[in-house]
N, C-alpha and C. Protein backbone atom coordinates (compact mmCIF):
# COMPACT_ATOMS: atom_id res chain seq x y z
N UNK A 1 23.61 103.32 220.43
CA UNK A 1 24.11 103.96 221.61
C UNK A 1 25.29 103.14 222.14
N UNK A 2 26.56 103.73 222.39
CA UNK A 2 27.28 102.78 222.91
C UNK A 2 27.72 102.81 224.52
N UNK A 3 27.92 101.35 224.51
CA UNK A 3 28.48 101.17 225.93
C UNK A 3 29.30 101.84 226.76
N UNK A 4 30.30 102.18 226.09
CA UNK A 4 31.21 103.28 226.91
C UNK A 4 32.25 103.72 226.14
N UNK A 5 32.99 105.00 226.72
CA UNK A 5 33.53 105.80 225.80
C UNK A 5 34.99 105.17 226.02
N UNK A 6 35.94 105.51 224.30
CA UNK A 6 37.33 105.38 224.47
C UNK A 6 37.78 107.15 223.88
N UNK A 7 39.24 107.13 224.85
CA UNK A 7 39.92 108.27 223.74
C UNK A 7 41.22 108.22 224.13
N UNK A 8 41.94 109.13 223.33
CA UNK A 8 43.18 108.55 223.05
C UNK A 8 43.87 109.72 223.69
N UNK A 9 45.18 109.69 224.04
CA UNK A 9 45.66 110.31 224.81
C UNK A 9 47.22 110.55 223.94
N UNK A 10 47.77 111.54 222.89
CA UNK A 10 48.52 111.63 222.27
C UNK A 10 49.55 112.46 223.18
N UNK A 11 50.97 111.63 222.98
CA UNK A 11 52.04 111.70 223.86
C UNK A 11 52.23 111.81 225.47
N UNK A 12 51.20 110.69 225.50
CA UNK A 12 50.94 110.48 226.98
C UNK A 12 52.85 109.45 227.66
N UNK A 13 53.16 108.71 227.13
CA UNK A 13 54.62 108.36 226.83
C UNK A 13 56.04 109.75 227.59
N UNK A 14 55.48 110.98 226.54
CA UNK A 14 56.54 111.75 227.22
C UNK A 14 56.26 112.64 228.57
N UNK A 15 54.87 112.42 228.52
CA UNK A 15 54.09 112.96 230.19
C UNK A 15 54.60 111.80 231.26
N UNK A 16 54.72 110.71 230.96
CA UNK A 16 55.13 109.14 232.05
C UNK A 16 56.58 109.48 232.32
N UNK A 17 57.19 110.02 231.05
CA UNK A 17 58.79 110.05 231.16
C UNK A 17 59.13 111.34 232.04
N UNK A 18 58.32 112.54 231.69
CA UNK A 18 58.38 113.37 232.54
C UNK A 18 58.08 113.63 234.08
N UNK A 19 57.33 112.33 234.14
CA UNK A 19 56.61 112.25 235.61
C UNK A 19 58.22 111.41 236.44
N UNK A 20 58.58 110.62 235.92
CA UNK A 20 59.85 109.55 236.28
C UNK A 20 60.68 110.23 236.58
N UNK A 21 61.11 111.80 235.83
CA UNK A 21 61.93 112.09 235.99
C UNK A 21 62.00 113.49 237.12
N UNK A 22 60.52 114.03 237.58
CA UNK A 22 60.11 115.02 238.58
C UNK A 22 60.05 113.86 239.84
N UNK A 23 60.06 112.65 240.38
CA UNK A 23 59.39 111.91 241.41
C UNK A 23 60.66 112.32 241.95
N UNK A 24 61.96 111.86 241.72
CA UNK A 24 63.39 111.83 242.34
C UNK A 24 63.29 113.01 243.00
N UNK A 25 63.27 114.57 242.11
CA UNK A 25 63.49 115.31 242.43
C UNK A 25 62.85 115.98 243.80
N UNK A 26 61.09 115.60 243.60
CA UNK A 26 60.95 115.96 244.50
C UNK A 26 60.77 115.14 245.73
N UNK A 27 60.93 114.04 245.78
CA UNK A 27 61.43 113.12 247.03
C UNK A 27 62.08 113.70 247.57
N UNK A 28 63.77 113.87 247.42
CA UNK A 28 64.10 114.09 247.80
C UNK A 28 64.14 115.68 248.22
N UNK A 29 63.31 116.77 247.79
CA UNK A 29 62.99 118.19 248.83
C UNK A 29 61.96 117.92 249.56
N UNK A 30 61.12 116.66 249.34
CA UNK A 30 60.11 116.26 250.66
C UNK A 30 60.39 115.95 251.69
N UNK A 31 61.54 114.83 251.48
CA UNK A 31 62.38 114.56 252.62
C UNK A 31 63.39 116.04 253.37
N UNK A 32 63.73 116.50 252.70
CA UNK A 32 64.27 117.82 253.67
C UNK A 32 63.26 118.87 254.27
N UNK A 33 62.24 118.73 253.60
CA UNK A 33 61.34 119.68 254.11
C UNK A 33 60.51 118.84 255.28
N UNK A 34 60.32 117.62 255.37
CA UNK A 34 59.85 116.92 256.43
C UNK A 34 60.51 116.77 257.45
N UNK A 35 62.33 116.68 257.28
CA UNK A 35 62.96 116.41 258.42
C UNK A 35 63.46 117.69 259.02
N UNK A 36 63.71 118.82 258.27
CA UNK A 36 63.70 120.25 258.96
C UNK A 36 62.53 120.44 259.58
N UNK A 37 61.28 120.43 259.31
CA UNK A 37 59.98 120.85 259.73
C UNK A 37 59.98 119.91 261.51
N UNK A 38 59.76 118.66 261.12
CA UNK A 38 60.28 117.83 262.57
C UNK A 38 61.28 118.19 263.63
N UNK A 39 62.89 118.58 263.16
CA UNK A 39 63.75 119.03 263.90
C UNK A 39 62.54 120.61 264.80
N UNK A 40 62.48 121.01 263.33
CA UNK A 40 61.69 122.77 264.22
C UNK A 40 60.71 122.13 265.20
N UNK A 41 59.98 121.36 265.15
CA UNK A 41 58.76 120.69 266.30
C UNK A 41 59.52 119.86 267.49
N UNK A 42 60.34 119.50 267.32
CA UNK A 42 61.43 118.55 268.29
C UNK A 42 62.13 120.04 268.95
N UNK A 43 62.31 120.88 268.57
CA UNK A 43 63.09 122.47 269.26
C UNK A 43 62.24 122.94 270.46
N UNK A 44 61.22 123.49 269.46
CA UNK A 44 59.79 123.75 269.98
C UNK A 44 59.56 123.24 270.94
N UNK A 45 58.66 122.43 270.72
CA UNK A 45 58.44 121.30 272.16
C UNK A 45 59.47 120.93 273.52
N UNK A 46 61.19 120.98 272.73
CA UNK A 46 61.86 120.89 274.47
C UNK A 46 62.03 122.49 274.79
N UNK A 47 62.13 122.99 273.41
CA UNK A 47 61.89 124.50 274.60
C UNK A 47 61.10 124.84 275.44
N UNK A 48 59.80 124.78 275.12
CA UNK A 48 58.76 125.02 275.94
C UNK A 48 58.60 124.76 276.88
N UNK A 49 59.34 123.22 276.89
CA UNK A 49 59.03 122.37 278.22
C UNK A 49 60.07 123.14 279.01
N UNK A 50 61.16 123.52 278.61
CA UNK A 50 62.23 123.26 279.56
C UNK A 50 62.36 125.28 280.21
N UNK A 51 61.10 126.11 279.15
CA UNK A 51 61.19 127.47 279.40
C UNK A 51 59.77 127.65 280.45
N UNK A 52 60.37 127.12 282.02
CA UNK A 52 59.65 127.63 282.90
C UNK A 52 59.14 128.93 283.44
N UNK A 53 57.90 129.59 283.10
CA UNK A 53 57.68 130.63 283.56
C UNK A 53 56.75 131.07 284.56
N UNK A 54 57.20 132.20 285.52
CA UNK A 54 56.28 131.96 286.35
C UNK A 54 54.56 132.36 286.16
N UNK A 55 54.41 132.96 285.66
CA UNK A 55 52.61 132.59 284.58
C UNK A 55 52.55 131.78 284.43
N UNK A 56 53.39 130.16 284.17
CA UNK A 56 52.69 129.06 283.67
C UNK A 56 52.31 128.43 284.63
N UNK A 57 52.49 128.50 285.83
CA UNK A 57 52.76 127.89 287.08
C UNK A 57 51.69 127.44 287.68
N UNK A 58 51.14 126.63 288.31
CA UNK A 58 50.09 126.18 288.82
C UNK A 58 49.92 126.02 290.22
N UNK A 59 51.08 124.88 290.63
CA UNK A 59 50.92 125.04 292.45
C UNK A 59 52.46 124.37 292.51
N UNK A 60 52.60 123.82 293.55
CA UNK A 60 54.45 123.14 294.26
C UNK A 60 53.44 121.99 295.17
N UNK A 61 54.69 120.88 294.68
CA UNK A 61 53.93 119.52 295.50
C UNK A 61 54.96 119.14 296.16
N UNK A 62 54.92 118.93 297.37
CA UNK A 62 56.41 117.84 297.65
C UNK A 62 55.97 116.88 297.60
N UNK A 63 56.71 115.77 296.90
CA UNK A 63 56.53 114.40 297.09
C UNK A 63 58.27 113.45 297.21
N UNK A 64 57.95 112.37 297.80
CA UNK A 64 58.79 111.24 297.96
C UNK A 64 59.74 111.20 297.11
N UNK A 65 60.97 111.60 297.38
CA UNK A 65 61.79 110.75 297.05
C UNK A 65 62.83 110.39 297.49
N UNK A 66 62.96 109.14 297.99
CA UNK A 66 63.88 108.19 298.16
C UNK A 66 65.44 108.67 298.20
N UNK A 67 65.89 109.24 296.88
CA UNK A 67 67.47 109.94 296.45
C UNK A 67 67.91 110.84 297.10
N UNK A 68 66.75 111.54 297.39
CA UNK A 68 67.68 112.85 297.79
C UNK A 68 67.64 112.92 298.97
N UNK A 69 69.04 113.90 299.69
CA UNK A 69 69.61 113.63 301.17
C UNK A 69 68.82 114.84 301.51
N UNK A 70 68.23 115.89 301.26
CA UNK A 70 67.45 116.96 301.63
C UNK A 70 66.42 116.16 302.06
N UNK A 71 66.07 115.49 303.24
CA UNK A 71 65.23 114.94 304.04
C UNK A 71 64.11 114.26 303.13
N UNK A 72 64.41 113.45 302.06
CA UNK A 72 63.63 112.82 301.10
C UNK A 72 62.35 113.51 300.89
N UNK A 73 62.57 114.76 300.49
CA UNK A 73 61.73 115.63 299.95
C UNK A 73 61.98 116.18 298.55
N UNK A 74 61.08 116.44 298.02
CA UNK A 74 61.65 117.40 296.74
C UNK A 74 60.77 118.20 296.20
N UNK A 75 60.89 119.60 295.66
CA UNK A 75 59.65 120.63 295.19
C UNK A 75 59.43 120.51 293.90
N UNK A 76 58.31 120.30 293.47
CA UNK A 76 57.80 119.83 292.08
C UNK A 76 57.31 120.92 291.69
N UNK A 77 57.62 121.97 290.16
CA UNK A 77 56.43 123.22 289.99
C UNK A 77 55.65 122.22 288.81
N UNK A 78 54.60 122.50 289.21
CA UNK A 78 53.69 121.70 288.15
C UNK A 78 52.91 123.18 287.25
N UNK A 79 52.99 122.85 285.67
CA UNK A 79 52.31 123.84 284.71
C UNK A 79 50.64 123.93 284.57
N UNK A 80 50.09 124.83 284.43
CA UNK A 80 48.95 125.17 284.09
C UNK A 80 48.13 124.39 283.73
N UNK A 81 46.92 123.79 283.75
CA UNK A 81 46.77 122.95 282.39
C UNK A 81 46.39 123.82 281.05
N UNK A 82 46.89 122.99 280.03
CA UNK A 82 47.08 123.59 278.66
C UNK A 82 47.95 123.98 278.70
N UNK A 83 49.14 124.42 279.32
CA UNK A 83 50.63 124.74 279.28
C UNK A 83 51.56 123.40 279.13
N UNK A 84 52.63 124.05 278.23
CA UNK A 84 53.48 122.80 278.41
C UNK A 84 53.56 122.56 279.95
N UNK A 85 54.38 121.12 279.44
CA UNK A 85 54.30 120.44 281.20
C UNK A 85 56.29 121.58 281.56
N UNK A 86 56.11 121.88 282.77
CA UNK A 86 57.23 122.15 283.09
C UNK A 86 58.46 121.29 283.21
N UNK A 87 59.18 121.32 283.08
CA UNK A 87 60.69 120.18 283.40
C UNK A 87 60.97 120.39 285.01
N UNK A 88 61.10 118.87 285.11
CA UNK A 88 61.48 119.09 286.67
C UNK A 88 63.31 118.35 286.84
N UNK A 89 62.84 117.22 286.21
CA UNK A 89 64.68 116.32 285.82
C UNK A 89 64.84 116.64 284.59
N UNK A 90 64.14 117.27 283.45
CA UNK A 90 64.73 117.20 282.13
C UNK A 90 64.68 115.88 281.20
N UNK A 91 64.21 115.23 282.18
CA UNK A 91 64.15 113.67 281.06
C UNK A 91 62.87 113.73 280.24
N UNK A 92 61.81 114.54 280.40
CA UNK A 92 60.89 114.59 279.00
C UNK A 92 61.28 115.59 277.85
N UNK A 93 62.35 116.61 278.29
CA UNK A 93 63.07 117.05 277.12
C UNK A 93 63.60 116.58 276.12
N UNK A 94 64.42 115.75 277.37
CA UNK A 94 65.87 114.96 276.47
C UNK A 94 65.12 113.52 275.55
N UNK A 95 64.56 113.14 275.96
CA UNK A 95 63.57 111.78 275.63
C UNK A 95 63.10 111.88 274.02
N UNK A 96 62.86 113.44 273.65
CA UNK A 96 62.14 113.74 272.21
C UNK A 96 63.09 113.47 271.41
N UNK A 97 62.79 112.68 270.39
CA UNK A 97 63.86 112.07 269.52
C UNK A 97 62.93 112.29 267.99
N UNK A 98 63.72 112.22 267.06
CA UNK A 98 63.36 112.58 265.82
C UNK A 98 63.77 111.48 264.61
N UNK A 99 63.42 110.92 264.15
CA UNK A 99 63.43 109.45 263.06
C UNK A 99 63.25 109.62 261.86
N UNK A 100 63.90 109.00 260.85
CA UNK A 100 63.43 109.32 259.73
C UNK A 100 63.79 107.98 259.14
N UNK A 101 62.94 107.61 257.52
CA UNK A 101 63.42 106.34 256.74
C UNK A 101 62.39 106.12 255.71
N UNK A 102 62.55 105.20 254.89
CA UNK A 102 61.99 105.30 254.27
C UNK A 102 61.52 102.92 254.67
N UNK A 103 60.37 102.74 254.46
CA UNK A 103 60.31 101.40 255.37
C UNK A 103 60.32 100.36 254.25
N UNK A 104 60.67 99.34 255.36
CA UNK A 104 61.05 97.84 254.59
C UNK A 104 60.10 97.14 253.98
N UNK A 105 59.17 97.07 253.90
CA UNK A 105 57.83 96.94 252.94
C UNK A 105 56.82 97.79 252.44
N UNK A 106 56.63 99.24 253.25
CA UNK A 106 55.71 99.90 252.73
C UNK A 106 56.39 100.72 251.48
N UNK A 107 58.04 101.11 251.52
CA UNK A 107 58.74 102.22 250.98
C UNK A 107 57.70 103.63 251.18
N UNK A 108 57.57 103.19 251.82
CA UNK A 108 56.97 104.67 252.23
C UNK A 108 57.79 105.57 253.07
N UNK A 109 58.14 107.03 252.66
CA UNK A 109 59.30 107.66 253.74
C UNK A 109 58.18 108.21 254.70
N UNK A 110 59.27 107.91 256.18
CA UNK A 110 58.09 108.31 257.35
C UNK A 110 58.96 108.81 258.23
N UNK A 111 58.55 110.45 258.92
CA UNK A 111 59.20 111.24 259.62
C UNK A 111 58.45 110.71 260.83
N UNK A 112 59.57 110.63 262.23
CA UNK A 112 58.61 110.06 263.46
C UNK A 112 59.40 110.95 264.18
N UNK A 113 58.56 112.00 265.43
CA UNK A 113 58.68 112.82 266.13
C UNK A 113 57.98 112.22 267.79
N UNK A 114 58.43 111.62 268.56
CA UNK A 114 58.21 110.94 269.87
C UNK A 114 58.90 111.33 271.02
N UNK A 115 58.65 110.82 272.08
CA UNK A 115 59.11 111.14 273.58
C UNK A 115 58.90 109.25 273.98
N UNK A 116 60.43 109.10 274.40
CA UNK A 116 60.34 107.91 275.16
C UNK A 116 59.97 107.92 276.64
N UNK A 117 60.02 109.13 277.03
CA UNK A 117 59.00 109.19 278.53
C UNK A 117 58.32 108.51 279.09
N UNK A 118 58.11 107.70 279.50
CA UNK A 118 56.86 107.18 280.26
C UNK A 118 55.66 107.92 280.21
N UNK A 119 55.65 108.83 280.52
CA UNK A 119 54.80 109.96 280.93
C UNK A 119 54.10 110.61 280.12
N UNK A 120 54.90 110.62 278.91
CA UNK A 120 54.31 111.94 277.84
C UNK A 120 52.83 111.74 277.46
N UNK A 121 52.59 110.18 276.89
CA UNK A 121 51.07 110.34 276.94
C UNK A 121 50.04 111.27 277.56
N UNK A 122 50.32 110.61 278.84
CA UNK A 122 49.94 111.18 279.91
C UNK A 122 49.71 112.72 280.39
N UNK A 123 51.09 113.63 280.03
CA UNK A 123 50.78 114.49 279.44
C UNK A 123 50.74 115.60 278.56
N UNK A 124 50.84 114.61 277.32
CA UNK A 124 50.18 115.28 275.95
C UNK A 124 48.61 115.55 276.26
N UNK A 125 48.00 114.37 276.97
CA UNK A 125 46.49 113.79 276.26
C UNK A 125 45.63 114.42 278.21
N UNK A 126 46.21 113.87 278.81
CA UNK A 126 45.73 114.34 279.85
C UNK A 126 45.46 112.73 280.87
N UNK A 127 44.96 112.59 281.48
CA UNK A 127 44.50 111.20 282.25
C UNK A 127 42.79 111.82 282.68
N UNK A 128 42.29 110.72 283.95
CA UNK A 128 41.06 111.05 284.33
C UNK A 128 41.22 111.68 285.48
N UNK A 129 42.88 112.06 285.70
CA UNK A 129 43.20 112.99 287.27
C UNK A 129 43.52 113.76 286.80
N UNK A 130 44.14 114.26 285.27
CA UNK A 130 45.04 115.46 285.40
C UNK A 130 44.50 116.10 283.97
N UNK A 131 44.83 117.16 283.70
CA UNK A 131 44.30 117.68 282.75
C UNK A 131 45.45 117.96 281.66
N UNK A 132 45.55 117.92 280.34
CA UNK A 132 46.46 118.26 279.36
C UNK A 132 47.37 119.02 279.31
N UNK A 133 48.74 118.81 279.55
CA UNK A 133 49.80 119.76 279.42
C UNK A 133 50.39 119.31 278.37
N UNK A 134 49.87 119.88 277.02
CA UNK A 134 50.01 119.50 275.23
C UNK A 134 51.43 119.82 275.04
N UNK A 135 52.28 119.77 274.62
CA UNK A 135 53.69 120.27 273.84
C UNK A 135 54.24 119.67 272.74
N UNK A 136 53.69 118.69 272.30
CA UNK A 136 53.68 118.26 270.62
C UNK A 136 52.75 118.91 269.93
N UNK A 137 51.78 118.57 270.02
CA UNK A 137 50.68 118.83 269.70
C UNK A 137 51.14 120.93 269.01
N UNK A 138 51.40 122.04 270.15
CA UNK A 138 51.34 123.07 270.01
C UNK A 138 52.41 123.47 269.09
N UNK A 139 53.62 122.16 269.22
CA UNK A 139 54.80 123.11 268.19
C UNK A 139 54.42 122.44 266.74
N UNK A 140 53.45 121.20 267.19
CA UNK A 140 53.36 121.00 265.20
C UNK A 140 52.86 122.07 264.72
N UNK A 141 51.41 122.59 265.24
CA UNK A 141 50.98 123.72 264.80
C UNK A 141 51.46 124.83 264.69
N UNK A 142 52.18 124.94 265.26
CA UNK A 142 53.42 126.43 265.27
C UNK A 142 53.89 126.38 263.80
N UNK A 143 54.66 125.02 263.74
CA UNK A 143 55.37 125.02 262.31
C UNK A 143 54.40 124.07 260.97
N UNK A 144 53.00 123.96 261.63
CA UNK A 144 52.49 123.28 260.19
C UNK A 144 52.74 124.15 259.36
N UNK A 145 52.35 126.02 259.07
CA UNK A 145 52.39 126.45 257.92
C UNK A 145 53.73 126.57 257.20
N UNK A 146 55.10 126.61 257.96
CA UNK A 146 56.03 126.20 257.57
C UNK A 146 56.71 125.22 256.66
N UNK A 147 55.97 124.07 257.16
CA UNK A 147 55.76 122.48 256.54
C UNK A 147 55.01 122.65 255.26
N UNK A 148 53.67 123.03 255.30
CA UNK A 148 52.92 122.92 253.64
C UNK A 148 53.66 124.10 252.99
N UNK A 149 54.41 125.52 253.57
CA UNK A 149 54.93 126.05 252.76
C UNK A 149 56.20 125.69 252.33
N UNK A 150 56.82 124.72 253.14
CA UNK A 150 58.15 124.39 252.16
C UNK A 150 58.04 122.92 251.21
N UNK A 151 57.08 122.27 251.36
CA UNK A 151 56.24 121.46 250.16
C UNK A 151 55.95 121.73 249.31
N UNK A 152 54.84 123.10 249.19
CA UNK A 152 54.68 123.84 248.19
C UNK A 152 56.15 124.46 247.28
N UNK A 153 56.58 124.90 247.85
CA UNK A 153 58.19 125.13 247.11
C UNK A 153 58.54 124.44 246.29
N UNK A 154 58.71 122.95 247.03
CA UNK A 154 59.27 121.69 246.25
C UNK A 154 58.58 121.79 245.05
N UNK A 155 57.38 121.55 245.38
CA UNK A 155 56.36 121.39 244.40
C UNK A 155 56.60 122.30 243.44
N UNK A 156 56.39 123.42 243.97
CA UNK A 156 56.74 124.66 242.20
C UNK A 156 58.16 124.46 241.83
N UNK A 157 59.19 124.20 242.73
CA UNK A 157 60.38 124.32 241.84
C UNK A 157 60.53 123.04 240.89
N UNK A 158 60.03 121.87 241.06
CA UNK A 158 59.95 121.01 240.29
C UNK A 158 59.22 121.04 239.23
N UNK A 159 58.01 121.67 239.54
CA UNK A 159 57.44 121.94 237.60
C UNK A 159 58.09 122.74 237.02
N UNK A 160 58.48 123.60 237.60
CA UNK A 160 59.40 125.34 237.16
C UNK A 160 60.62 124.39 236.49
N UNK A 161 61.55 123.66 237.22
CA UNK A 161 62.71 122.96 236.35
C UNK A 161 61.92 122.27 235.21
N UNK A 162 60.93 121.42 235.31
CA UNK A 162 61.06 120.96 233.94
C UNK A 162 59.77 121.21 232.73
């Protein structure tokens, strides 16, 4: 009875050469299909924020501020929860920034979709006062099937070429 099995793998050589020569190709339609898919979620997300409607609407707060000569008042519309958050200055719009690279030790390519906001955590996720006004979160899902379907593409047109 033996210990364990061998077998041989005839023209495994031009399967390695063939693999070397599909990786390039489709790197690089991963990378376009990752950084289009991101741009569409970076759209998404400041649209939403910045497309106030009155259904999304929740209540009007005045609070403090300091700047303005309108008797240091100002009207805040705050969104639903589960609605994007509404824009009040536009700085959680403008803040969403979109990254791409491939990194200095992992080589791993990595698409990064963020908000330098202060705030966004806050509300993406919600706090223990306020409840979730998501807008990353809803446009990834908008465009995930977008994303695995233009992967899939890559994917077939690269076996299809060779």
């Amino acid at each position: 009875m033996a210990d364990s099995v061998t077998f041989k793998i005839d023209g495994m050589e031009q399967i390695e050469e063939r693999f070397d020569q599909l990786t390039p190709k489709m790197a690089s339609g991963i990378r376009r299909v990752l950084n289009a898919g991101a741009l569409k979620v970076k759209s998404t997300a400041q649209k939403n924020i910045l497309d106030t409607s009155y259904w999304k609407m929740d209540f009007r707060y005045s609070g403090k501020d300091e700047n303005r000569k309108s008797g240091g008042r100002r009207v805040v519309t705050v969104s639903k929860p589960g609605a994007a958050p509404n824009s009040d200055t536009g700085n959680l719009a403008r803040n969403i920034t979109v990254s791409s690279g491939t990194g200095i030790f992992s080589k791993v390519y990595t698409v990064l979709i963020r908000s330098r906001a202060k705030y966004s955590q806050a509300l993406e996720f919600g706090t223990k006062d306020m409840e979730a006004r998501p807008f990353f979160i809803k446009s990834f899902k908008e465009h995930r099937g977008w994303i695995r379907k233009g992967l899939e593409r890559v994917r077939q047109k690269a076996l299809n070429d060779h």
